[in-house]
Protein backbone atom coordinates (compact mmCIF):
# COMPACT_ATOMS: atom_id res chain seq x y z
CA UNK A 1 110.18 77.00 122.11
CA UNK A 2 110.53 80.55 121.69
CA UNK A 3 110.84 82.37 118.47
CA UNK A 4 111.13 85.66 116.86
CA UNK A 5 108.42 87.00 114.16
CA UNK A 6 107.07 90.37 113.43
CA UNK A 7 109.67 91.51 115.92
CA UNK A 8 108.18 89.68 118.71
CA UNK A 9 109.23 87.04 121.00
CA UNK A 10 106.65 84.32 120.97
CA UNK A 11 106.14 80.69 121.72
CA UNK A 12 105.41 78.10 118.96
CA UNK A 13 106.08 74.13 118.86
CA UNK A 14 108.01 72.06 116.60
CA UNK A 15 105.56 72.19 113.68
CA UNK A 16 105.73 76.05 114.21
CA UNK A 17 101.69 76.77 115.44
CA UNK A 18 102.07 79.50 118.08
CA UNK A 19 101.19 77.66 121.31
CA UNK A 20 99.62 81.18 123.28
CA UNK A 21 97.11 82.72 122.08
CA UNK A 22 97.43 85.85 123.36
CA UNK A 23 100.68 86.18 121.82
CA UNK A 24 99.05 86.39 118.23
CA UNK A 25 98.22 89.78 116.24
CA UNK A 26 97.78 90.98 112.72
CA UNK A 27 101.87 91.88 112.45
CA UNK A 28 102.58 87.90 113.01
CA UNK A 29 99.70 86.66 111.19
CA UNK A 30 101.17 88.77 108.33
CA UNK A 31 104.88 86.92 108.91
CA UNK A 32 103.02 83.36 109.17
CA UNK A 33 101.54 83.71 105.75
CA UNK A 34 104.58 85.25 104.15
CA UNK A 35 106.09 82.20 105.69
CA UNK A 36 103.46 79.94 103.97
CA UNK A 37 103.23 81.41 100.57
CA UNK A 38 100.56 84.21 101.34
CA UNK A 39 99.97 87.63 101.46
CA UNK A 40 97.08 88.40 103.56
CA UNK A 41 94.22 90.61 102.49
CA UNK A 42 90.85 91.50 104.72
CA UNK A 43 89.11 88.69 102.93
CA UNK A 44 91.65 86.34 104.27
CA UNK A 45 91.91 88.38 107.91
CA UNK A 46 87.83 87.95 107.69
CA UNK A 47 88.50 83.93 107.70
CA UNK A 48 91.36 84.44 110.31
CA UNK A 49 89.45 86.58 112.98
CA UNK A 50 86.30 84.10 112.49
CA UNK A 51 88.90 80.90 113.44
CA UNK A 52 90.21 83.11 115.88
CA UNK A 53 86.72 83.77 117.57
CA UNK A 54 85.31 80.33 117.59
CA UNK A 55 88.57 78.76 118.86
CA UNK A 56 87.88 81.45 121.84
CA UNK A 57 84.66 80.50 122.07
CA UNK A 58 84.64 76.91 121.82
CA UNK A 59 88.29 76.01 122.74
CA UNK A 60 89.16 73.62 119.74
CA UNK A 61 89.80 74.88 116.56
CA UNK A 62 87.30 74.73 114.00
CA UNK A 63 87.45 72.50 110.91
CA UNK A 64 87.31 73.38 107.12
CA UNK A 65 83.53 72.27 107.66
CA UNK A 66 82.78 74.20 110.73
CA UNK A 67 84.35 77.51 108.96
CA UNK A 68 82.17 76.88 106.27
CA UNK A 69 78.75 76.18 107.71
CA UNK A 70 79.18 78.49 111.19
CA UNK A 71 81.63 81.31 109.67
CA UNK A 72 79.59 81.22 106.03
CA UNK A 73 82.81 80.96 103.62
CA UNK A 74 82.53 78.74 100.97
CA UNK A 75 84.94 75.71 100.56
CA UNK A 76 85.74 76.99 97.23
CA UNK A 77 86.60 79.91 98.29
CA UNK A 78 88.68 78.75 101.45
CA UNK A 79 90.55 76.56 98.98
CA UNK A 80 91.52 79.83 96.71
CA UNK A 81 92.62 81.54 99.85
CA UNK A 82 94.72 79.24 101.60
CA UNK A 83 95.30 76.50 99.04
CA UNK A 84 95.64 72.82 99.20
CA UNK A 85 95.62 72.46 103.06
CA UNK A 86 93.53 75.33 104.03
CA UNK A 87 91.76 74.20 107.65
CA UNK A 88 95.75 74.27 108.48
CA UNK A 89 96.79 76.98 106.86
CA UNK A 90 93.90 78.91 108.56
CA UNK A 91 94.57 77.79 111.52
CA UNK A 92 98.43 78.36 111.91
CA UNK A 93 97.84 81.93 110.01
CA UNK A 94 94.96 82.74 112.93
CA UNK A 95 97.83 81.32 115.56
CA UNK A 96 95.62 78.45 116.86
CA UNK A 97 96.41 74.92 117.13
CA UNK A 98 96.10 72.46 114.18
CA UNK A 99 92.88 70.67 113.32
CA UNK A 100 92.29 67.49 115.23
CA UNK A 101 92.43 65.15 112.10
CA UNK A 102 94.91 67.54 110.52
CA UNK A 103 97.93 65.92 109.05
């Protein structure tokens, strides 16, 4: 379905993770963590661009383990940023899909 945020037109399903990636930039990433609770700073755009990458690269999205031992954040750290659910809050912040395994 089609949605507006940051101004934008942009396609997201019914849990509302933005289903093109090209669609994404820093402007909606910005909206999505209002949305969520957060305001981003570069530490949390650092953790964003690295799901971004490796979701490019590798065409799943990463887990909370993969972000930690490929992207070197700590889980602490991750949990501080995006608390409680933070593989899914990275990932629908970063405008990928969610986790397989994520509830």
């Amino acid at each position: 379905m089609l949605v507006t945020i940051a101004g934008r037109q942009v396609h997201v399903n019914d849990e509302g993770f933005l289903t093109e990636f090209d669609e994404w930039d820093e402007a909606i990433a910005a909206e999505l963590a209002a949305d969520i609770g957060l305001t981003l700073t570069p530490e949390h755009l650092e953790v964003v661009r690295f799901v971004r990458g490796d979701y490019r690269a590798h065409g799943t999205t990463p887990t909370l383990r993969r972000v930690t031992t490929a992207g070197g954040f700590a889980t602490k750290r991750l949990f501080e940023l995006f608390p409680k659910k933070p593989a899914k809050k990275m990932s629908y912040v970063a405008g990928v899909p969610k986790p397989i395994g994520c509830v």
